[in-house]
PDB file of N, CA and C in Angstrom:
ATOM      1  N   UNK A   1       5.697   5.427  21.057  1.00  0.00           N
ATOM      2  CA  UNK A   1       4.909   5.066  19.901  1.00  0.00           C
ATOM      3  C   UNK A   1       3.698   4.241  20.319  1.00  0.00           C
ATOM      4  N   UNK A   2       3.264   3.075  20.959  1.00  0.00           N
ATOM      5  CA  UNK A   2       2.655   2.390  21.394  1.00  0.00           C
ATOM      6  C   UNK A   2       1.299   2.677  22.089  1.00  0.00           C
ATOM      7  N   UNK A   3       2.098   4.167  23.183  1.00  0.00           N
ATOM      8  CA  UNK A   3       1.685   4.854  24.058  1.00  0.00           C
ATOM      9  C   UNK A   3       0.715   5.726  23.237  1.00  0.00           C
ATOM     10  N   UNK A   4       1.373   6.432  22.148  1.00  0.00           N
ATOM     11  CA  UNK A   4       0.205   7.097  21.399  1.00  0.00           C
ATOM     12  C   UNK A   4      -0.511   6.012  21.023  1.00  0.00           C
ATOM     13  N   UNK A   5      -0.680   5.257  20.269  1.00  0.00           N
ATOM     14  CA  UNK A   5      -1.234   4.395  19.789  1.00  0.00           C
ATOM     15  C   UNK A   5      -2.791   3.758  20.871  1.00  0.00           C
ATOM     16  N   UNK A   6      -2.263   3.311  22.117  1.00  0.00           N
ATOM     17  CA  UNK A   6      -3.100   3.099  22.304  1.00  0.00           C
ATOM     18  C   UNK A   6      -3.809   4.726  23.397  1.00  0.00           C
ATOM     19  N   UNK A   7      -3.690   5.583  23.410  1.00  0.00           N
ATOM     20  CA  UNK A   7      -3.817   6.943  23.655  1.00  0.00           C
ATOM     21  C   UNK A   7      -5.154   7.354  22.767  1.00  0.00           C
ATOM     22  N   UNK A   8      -4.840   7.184  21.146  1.00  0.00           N
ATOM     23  CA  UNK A   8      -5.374   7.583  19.817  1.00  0.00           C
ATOM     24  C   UNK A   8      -6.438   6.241  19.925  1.00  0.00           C
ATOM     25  N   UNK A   9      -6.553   5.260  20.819  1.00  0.00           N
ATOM     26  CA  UNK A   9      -7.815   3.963  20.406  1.00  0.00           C
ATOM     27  C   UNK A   9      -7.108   2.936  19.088  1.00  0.00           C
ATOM     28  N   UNK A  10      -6.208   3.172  18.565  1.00  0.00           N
ATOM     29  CA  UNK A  10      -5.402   2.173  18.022  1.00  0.00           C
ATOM     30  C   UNK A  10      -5.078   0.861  18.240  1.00  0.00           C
ATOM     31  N   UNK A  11      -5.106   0.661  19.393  1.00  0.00           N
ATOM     32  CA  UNK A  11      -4.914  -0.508  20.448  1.00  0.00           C
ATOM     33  C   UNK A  11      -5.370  -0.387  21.791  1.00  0.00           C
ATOM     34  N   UNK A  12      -5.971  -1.170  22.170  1.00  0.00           N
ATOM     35  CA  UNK A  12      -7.086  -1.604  23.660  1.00  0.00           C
ATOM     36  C   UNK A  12      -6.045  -1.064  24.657  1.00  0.00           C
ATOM     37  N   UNK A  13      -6.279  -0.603  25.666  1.00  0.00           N
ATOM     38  CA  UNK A  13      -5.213  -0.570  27.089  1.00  0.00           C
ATOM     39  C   UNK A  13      -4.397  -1.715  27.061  1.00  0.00           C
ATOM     40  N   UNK A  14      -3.585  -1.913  27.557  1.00  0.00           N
ATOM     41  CA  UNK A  14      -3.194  -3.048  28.528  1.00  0.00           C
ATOM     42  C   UNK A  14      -3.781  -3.327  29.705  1.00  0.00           C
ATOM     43  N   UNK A  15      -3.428  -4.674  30.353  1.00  0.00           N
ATOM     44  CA  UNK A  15      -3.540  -4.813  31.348  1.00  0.00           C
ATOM     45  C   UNK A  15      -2.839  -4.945  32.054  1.00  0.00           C
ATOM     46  N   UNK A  16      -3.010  -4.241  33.617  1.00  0.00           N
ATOM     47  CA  UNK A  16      -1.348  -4.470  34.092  1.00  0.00           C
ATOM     48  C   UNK A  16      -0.280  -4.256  33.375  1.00  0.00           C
ATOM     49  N   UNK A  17      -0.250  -3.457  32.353  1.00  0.00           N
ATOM     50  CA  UNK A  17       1.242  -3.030  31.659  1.00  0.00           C
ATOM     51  C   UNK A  17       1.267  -4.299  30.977  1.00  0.00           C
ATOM     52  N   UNK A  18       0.234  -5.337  30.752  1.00  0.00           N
ATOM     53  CA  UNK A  18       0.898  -6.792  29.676  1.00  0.00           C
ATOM     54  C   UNK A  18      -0.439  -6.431  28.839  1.00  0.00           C
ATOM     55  N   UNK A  19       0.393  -6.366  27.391  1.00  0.00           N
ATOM     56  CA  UNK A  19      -0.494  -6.499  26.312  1.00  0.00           C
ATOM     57  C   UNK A  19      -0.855  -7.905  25.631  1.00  0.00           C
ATOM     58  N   UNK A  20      -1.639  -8.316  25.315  1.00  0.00           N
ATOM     59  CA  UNK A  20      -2.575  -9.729  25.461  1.00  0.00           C
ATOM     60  C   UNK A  20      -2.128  -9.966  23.400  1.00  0.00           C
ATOM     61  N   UNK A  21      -2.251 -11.352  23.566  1.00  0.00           N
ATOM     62  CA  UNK A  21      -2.025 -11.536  22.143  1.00  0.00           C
ATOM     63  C   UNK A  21      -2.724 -10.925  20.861  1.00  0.00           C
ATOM     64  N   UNK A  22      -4.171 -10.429  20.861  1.00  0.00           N
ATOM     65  CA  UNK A  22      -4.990  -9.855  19.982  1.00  0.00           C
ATOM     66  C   UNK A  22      -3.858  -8.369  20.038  1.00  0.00           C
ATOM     67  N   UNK A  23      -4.046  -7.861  20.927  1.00  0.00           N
ATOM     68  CA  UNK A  23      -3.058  -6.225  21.253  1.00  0.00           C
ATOM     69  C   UNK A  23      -1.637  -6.666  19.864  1.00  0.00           C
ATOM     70  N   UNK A  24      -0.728  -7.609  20.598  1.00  0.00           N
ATOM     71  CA  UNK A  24       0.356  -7.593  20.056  1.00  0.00           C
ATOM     72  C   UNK A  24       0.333  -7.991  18.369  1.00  0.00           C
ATOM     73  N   UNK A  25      -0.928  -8.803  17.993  1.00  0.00           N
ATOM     74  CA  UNK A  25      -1.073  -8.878  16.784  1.00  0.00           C
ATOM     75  C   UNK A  25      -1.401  -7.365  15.859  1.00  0.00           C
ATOM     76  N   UNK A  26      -2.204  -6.893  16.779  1.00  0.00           N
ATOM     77  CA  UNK A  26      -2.440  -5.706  15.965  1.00  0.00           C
ATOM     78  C   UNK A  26      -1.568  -4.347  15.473  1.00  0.00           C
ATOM     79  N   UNK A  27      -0.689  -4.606  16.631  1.00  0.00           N
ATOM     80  CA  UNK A  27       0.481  -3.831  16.420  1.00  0.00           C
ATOM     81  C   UNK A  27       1.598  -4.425  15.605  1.00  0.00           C
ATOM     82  N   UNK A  28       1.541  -5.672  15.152  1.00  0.00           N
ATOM     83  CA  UNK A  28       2.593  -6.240  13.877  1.00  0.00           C
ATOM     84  C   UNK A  28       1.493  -5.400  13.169  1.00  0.00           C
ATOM     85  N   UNK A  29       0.732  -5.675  12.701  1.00  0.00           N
ATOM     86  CA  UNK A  29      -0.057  -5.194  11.812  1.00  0.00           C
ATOM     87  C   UNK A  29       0.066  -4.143  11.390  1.00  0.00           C
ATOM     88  N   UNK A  30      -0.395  -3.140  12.714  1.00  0.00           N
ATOM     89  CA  UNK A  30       0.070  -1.628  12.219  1.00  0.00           C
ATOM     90  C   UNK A  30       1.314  -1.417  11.977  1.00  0.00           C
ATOM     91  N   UNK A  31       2.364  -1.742  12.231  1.00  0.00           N
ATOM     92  CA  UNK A  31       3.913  -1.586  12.072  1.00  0.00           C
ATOM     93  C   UNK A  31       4.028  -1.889  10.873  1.00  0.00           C
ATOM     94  N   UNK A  32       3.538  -2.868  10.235  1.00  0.00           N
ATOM     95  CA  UNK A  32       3.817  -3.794   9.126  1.00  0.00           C
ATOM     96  C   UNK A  32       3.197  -2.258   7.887  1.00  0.00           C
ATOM     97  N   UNK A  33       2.097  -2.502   8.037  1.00  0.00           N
ATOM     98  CA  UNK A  33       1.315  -1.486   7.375  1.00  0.00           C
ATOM     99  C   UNK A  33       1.721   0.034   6.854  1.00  0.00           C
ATOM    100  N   UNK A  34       2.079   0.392   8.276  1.00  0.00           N
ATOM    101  CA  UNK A  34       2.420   2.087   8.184  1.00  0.00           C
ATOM    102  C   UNK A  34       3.122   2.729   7.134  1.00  0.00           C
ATOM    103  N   UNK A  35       4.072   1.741   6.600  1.00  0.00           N
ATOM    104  CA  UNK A  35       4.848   2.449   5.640  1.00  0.00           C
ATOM    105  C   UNK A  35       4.225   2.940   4.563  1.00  0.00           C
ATOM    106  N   UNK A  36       3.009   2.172   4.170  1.00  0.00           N
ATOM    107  CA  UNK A  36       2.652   2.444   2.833  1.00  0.00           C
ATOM    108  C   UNK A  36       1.246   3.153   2.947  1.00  0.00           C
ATOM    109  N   UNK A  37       0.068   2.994   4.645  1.00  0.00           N
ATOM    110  CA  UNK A  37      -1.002   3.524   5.012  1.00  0.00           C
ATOM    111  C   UNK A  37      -0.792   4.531   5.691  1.00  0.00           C
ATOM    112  N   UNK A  38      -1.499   5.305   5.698  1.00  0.00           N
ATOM    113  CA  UNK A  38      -1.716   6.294   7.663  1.00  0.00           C
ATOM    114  C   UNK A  38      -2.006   5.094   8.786  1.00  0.00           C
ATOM    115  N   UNK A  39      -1.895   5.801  10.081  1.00  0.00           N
ATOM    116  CA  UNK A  39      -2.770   5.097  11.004  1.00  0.00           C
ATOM    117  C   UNK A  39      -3.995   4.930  11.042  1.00  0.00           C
ATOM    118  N   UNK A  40      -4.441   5.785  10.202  1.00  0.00           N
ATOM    119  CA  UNK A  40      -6.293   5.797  10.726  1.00  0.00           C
ATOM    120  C   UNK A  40      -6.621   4.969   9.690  1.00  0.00           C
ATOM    121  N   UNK A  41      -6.016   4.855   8.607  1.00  0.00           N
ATOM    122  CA  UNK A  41      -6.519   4.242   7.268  1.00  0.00           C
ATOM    123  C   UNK A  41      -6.495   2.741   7.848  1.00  0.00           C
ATOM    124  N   UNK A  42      -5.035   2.268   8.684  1.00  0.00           N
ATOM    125  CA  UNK A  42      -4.835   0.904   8.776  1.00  0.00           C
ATOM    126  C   UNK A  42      -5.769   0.583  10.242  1.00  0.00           C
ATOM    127  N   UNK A  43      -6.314   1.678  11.022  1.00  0.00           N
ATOM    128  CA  UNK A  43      -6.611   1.608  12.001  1.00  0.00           C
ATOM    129  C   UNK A  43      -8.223   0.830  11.556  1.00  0.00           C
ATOM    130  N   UNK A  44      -8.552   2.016  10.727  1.00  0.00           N
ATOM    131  CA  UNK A  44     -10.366   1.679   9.774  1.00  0.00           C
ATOM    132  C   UNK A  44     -10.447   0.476   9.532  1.00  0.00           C
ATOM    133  N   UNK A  45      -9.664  -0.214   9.070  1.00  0.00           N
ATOM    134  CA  UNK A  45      -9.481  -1.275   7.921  1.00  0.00           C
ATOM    135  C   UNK A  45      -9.819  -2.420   8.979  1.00  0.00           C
ATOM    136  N   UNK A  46      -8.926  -2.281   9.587  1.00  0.00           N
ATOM    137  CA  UNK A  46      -8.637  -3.970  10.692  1.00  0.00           C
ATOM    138  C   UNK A  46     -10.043  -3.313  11.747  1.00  0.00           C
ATOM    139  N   UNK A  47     -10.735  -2.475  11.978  1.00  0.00           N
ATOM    140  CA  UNK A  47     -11.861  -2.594  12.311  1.00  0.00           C
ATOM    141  C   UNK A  47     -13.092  -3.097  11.612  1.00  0.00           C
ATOM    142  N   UNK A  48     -12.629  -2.519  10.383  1.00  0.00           N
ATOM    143  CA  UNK A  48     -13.857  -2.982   9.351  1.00  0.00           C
ATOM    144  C   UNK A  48     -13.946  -4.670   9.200  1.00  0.00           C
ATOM    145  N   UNK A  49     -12.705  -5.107   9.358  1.00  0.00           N
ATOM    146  CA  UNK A  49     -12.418  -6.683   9.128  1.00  0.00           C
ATOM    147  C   UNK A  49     -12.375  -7.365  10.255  1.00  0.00           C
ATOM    148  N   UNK A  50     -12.377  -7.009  11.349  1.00  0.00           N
ATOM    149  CA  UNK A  50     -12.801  -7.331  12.691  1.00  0.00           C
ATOM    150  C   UNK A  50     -14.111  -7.578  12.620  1.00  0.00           C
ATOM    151  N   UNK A  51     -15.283  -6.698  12.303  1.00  0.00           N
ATOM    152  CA  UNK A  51     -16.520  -7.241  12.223  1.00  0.00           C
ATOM    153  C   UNK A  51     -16.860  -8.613  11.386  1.00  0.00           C
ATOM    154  N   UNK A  52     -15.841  -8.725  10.389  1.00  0.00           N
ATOM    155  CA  UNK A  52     -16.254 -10.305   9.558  1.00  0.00           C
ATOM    156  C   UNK A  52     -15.344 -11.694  10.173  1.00  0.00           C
ATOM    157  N   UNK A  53     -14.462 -11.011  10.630  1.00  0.00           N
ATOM    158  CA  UNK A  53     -13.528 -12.532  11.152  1.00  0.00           C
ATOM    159  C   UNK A  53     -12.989 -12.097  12.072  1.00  0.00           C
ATOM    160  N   UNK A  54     -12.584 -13.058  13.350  1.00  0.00           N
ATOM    161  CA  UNK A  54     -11.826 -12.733  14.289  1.00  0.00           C
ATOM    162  C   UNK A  54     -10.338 -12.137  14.006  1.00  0.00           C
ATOM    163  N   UNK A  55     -10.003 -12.193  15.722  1.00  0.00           N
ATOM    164  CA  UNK A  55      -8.404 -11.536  15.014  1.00  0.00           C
ATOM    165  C   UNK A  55      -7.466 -12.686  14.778  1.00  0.00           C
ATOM    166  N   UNK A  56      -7.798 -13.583  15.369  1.00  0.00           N
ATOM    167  CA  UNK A  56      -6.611 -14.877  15.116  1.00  0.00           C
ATOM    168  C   UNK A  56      -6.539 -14.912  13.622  1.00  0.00           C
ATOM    169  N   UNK A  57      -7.842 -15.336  13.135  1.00  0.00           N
ATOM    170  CA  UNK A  57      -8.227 -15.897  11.923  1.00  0.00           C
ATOM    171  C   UNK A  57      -7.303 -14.271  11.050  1.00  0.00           C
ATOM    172  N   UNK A  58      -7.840 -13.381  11.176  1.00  0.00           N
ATOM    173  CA  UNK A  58      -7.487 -11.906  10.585  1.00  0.00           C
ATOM    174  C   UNK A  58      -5.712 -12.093  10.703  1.00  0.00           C
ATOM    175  N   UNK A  59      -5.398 -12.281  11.778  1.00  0.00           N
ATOM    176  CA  UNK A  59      -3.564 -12.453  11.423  1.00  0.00           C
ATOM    177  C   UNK A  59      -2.725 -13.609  11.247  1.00  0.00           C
ATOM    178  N   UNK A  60      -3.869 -14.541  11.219  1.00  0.00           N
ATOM    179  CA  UNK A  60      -3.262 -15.631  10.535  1.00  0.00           C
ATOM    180  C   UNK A  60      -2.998 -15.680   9.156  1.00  0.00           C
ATOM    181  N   UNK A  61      -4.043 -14.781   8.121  1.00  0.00           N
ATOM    182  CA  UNK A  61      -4.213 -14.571   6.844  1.00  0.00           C
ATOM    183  C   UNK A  61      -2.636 -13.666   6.536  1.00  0.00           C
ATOM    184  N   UNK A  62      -3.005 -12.608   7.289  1.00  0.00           N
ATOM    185  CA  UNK A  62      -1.881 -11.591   7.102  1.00  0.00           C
ATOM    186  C   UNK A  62      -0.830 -12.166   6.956  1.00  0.00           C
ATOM    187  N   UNK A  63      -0.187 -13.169   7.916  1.00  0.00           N
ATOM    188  CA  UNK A  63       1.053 -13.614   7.883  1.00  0.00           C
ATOM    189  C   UNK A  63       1.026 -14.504   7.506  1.00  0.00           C
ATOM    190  N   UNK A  64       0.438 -15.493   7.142  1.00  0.00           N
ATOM    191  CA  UNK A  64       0.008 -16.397   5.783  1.00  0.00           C
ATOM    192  C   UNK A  64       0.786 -15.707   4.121  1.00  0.00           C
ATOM    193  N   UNK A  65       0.056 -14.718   4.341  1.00  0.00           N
ATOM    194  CA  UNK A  65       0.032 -14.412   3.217  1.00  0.00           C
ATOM    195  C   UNK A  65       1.463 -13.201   2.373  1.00  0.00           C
ATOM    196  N   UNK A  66       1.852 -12.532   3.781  1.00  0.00           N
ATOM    197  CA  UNK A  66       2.931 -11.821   3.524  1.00  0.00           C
ATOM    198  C   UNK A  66       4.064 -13.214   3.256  1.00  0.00           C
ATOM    199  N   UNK A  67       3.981 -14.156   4.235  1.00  0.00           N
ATOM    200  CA  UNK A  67       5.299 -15.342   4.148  1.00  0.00           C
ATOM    201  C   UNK A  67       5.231 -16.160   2.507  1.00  0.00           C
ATOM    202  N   UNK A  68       3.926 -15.687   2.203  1.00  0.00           N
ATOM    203  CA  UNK A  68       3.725 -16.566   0.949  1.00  0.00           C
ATOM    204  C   UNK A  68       3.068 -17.735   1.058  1.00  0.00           C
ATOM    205  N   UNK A  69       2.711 -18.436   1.757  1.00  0.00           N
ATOM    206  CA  UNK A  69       2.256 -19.825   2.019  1.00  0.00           C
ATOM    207  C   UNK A  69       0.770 -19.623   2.132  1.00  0.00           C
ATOM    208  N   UNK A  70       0.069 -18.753   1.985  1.00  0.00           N
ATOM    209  CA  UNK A  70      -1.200 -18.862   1.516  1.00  0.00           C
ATOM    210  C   UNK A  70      -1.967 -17.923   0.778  1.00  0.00           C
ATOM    211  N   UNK A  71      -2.628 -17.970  -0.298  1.00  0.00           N
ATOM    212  CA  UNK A  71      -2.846 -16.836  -1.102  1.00  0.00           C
ATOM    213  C   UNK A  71      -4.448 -16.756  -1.286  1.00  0.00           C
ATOM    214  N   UNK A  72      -5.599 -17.658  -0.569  1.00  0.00           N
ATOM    215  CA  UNK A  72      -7.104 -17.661  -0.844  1.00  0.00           C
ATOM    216  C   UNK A  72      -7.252 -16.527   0.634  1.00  0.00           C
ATOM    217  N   UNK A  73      -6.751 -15.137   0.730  1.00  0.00           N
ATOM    218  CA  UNK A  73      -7.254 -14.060   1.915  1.00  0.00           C
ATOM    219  C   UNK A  73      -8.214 -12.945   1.642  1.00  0.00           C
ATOM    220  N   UNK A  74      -8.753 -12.436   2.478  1.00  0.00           N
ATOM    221  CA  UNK A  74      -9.887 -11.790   2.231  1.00  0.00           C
ATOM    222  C   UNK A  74      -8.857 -10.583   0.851  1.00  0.00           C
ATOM    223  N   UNK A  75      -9.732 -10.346  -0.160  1.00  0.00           N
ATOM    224  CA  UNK A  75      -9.267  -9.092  -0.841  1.00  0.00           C
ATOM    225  C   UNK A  75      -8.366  -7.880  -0.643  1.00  0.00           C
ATOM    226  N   UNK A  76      -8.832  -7.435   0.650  1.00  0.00           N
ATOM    227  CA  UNK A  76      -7.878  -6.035   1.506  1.00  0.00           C
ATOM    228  C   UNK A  76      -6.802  -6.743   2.169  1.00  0.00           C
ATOM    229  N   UNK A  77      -6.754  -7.613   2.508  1.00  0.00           N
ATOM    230  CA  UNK A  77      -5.608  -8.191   3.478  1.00  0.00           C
ATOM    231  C   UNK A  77      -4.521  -8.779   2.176  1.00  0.00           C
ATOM    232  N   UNK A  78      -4.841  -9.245   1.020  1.00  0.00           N
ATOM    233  CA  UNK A  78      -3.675  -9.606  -0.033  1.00  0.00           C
ATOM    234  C   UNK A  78      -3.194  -8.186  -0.611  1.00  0.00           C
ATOM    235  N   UNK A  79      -4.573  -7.151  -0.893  1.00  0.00           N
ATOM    236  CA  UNK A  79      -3.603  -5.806  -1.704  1.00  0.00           C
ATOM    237  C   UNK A  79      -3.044  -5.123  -0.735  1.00  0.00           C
ATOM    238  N   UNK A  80      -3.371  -5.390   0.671  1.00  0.00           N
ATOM    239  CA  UNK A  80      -2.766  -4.856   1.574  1.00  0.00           C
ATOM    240  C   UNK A  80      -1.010  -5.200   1.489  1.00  0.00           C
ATOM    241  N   UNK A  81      -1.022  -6.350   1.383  1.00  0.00           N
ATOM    242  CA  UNK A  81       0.232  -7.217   1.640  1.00  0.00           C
ATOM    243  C   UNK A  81       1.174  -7.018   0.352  1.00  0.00           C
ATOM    244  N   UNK A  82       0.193  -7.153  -0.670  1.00  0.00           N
ATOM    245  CA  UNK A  82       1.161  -7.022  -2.133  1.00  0.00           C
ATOM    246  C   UNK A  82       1.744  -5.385  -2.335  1.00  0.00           C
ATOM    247  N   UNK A  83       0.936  -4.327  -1.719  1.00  0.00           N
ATOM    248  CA  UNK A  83       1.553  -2.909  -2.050  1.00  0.00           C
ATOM    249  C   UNK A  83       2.477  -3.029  -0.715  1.00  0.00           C
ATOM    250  N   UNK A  84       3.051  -3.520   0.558  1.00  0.00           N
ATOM    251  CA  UNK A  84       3.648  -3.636   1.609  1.00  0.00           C
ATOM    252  C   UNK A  84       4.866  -4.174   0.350  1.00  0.00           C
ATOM    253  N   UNK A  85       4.681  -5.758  -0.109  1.00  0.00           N
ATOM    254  CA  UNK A  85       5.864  -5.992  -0.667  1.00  0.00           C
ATOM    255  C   UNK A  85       6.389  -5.232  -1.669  1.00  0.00           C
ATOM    256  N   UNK A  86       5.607  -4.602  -2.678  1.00  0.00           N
ATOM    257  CA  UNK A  86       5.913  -3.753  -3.828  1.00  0.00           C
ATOM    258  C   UNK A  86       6.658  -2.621  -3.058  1.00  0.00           C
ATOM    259  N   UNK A  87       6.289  -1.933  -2.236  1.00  0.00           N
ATOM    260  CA  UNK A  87       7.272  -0.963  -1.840  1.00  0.00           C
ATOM    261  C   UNK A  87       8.590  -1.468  -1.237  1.00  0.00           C
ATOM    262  N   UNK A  88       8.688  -2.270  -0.585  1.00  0.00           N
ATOM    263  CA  UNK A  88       9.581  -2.940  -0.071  1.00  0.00           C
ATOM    264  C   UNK A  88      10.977  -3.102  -1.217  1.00  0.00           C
ATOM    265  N   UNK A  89       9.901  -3.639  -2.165  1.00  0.00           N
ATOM    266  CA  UNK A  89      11.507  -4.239  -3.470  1.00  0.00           C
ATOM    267  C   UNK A  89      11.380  -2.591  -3.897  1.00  0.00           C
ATOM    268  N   UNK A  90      10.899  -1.458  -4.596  1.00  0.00           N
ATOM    269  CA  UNK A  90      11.215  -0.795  -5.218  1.00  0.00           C
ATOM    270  C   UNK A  90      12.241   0.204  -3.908  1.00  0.00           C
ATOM    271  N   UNK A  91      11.789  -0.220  -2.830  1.00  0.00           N
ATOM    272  CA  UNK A  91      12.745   0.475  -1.824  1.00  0.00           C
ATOM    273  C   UNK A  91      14.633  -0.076  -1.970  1.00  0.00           C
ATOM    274  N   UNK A  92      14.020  -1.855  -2.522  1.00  0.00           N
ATOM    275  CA  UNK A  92      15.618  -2.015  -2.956  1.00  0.00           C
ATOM    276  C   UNK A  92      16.139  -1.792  -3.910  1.00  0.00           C
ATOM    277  N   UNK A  93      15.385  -1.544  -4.910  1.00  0.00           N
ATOM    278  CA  UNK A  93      15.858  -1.553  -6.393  1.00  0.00           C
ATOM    279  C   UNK A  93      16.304  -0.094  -6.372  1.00  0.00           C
ATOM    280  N   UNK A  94      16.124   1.222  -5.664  1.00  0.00           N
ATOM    281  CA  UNK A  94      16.445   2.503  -5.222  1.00  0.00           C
ATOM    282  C   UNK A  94      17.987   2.315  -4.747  1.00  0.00           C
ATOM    283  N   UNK A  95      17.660   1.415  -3.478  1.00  0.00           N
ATOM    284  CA  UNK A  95      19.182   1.156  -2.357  1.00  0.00           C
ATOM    285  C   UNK A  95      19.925   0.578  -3.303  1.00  0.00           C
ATOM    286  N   UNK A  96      20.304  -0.255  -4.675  1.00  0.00           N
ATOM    287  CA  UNK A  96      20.927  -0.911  -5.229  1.00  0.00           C
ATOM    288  C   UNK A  96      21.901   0.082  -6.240  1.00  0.00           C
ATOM    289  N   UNK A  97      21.157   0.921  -6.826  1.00  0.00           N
ATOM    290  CA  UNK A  97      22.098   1.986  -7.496  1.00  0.00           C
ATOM    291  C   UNK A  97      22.990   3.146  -6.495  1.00  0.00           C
ATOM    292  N   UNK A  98      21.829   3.160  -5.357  1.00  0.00           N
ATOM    293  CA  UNK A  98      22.758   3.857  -4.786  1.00  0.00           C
ATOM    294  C   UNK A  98      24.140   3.671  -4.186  1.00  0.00           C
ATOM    295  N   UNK A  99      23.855   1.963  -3.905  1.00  0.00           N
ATOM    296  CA  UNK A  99      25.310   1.341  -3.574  1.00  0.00           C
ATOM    297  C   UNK A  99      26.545   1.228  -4.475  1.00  0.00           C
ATOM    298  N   UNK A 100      25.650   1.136  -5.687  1.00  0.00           N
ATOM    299  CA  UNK A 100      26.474   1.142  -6.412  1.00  0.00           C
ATOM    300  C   UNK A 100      27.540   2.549  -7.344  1.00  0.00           C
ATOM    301  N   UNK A 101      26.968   3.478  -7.147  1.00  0.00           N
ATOM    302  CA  UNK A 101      27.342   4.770  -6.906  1.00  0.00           C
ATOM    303  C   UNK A 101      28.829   5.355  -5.687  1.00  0.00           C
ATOM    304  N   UNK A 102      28.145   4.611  -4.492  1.00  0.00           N
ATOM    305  CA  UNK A 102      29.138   4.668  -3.301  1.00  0.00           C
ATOM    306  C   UNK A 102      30.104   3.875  -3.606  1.00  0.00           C
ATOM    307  N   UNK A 103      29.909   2.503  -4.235  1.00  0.00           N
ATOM    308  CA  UNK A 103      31.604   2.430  -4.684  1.00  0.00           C
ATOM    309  C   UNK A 103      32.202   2.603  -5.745  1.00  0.00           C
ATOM    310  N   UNK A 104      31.379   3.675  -6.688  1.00  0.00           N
ATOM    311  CA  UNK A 104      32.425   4.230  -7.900  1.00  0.00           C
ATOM    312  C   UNK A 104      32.775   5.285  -7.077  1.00  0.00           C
ATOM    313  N   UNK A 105      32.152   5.708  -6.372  1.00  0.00           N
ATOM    314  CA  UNK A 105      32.890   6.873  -5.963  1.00  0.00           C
ATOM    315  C   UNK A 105      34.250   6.429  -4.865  1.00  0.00           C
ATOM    316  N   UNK A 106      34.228   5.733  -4.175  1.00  0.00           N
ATOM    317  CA  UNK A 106      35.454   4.738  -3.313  1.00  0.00           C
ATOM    318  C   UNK A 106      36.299   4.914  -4.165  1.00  0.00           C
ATOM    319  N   UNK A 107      36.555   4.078  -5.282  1.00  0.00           N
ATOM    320  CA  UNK A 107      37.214   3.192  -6.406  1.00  0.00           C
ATOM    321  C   UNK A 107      37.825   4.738  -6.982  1.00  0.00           C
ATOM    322  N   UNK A 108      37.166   6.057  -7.520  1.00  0.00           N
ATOM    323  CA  UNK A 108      37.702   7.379  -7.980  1.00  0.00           C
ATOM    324  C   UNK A 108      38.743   7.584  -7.276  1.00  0.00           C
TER     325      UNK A 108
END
């Protein structure tokens, strides 16, 4: 996965086989992301926002803001984060009937 990734320009080479902290941030990022973006969409994005703020500053917001503890982030980086969590719960509110299904059917 990685390998494509940075293959596709997704992520910088390594060096020496060690990926550098900007690298490893960007790949929470994309990981974080994917479920609900493409790659190229999340790939565009954190380029487009690379030109206005660094990356520290750029994943400090992110994870700021997914943990909850800060909510003044650039526009794309909060709806980014709020459709990440929205899928997340409707992914549980799905898993919850279904559990509950698996043990009426046990209990039959």
């Amino acid at each position: 996965m990685i390998n494509n990734y940075v293959k596709h320009g997704y992520i910088a080479k390594p060096v020496k086989k060690k990926y550098q902290r900007r690298q490893v941030a960007r790949l929470i990022a994309i990981t974080t992301l994917k479920t609900v973006f493409s790659i190229q969409e999340i790939s565009t994005t954190l380029n487009m926002l690379h030109k206005e703020a660094d990356s520290r500053e750029l994943y400090d917001d992110f994870v700021d803001y997914m943990n909850g503890s800060k909510l003044e982030v650039a526009p794309i980086i909060s709806t980014a984060c709020q459709t990440v969590k929205l899928y997340q719960k409707t992914l549980s509110l799905i898993q919850v009937p279904n559990e509950e299904e698996e043990n009426l059917e046990l209990r039959a």
